[in-house]
C-alpha atoms as a PDB file:
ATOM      1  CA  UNK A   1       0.000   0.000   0.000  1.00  0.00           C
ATOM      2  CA  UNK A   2       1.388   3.464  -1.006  1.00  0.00           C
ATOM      3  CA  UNK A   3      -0.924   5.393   1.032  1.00  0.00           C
ATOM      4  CA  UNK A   4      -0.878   5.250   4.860  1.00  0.00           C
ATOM      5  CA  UNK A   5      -2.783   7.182   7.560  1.00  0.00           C
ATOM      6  CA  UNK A   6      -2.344   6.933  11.433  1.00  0.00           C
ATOM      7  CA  UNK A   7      -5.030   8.118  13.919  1.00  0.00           C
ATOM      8  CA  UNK A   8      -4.023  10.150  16.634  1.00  0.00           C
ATOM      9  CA  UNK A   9      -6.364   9.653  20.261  1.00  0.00           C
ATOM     10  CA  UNK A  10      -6.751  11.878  22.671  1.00  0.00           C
ATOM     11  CA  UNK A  11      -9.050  12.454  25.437  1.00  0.00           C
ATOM     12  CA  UNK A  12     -10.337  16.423  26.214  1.00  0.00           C
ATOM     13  CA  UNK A  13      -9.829  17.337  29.818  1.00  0.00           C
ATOM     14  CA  UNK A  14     -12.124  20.396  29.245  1.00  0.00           C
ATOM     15  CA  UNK A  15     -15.897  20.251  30.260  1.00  0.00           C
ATOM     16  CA  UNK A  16     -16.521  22.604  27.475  1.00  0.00           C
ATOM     17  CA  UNK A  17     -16.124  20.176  25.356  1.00  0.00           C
ATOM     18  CA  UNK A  18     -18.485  17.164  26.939  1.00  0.00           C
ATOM     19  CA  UNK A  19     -20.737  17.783  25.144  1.00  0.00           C
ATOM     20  CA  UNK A  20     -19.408  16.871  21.862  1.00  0.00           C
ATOM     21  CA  UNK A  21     -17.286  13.841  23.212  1.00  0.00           C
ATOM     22  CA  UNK A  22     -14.153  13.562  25.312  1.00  0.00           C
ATOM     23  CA  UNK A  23     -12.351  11.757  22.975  1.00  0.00           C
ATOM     24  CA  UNK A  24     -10.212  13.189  19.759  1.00  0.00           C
ATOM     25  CA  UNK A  25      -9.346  11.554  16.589  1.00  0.00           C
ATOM     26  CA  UNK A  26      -6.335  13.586  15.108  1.00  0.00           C
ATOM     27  CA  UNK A  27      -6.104  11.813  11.391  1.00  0.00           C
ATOM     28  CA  UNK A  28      -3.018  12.465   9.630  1.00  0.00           C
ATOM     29  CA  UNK A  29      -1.733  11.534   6.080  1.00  0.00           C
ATOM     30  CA  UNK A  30       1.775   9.430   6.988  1.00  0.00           C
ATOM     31  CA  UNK A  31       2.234   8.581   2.879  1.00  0.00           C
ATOM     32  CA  UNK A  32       5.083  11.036   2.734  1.00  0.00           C
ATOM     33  CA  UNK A  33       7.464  13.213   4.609  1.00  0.00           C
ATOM     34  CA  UNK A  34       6.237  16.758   6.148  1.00  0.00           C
ATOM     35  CA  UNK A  35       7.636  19.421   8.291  1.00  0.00           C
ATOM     36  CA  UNK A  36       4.924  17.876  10.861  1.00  0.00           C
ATOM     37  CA  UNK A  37       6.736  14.445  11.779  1.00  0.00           C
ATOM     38  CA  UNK A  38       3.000  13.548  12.702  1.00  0.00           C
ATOM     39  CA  UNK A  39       2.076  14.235   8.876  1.00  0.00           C
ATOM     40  CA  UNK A  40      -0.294  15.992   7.358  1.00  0.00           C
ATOM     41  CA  UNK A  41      -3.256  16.794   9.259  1.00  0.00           C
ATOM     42  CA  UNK A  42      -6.539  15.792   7.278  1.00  0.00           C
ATOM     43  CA  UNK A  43      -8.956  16.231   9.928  1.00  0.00           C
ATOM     44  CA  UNK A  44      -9.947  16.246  13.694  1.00  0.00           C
ATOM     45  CA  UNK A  45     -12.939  14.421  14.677  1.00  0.00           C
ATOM     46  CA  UNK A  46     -14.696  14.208  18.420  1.00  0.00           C
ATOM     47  CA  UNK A  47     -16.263  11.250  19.760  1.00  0.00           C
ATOM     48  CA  UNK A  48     -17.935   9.337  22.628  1.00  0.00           C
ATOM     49  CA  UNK A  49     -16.773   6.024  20.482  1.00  0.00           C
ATOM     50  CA  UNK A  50     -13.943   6.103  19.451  1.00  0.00           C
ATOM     51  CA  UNK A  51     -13.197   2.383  19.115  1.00  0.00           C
ATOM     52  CA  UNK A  52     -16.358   2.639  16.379  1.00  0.00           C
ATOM     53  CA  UNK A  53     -15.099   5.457  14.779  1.00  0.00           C
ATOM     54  CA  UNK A  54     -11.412   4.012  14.279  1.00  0.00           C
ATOM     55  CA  UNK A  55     -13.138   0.968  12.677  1.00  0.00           C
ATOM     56  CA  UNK A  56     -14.934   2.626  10.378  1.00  0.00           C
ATOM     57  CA  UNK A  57     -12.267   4.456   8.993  1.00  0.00           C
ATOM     58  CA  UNK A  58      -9.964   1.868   9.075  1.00  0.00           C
ATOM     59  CA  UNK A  59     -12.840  -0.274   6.720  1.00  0.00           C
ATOM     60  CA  UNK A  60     -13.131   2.729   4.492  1.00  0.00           C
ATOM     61  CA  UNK A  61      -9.313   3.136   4.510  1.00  0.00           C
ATOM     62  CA  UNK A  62      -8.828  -0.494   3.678  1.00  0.00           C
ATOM     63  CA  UNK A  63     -11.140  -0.155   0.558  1.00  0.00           C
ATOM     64  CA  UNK A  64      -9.613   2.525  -0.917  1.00  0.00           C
ATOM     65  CA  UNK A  65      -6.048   0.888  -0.593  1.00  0.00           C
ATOM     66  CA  UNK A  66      -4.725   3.207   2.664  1.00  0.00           C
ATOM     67  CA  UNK A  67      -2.688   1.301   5.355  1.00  0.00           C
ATOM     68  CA  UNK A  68      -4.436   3.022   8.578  1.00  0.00           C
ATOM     69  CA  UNK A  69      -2.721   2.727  11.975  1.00  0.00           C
ATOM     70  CA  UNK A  70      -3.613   4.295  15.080  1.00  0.00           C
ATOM     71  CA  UNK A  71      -1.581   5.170  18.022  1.00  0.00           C
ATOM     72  CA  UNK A  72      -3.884   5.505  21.626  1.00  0.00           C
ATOM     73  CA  UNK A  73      -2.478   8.447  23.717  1.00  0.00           C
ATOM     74  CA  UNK A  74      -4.745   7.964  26.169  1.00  0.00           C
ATOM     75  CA  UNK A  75      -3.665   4.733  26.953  1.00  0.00           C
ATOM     76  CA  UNK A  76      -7.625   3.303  27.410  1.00  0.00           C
ATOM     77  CA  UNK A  77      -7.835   1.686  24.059  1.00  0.00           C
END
């Protein structure tokens, strides 16, 4: 696979935020270098599921050919 993707997670210590969903999905394009050693941010998404969420995009990623990996900073996944 030429294209690869790895899922940040977080979890939001702000109650500002609860009530979108404590956890956050940073999703970053790894398929080539970038001043970000992360990669290239795609998009941030908020969730009360993110085990769900991760599945779905790694089923969607799959289909389309993109290695996805995650890596849990939260360390509850």
């Amino acid at each position: 696979m030429d294209k690869s993707m790895t899922i940040y997670v977080s979890r939001s210590t702000d109650p500002r935020t609860a009530h979108i969903g404590p956890y956050f999905l940073d999703i970053r394009d790894t398929s080539r270098e970038t001043q970000d050693p992360k990669g290239r941010q795609m998009t941030t998404r908020v969730t009360a599921t993110p085990a769900e969420l991760i599945a779905q995009i790694t089923t969607e990623g799959i289909r389309q050919g993109v290695l996805v990996e995650f890596v849990d900073e939260t360390g509850e996944l």
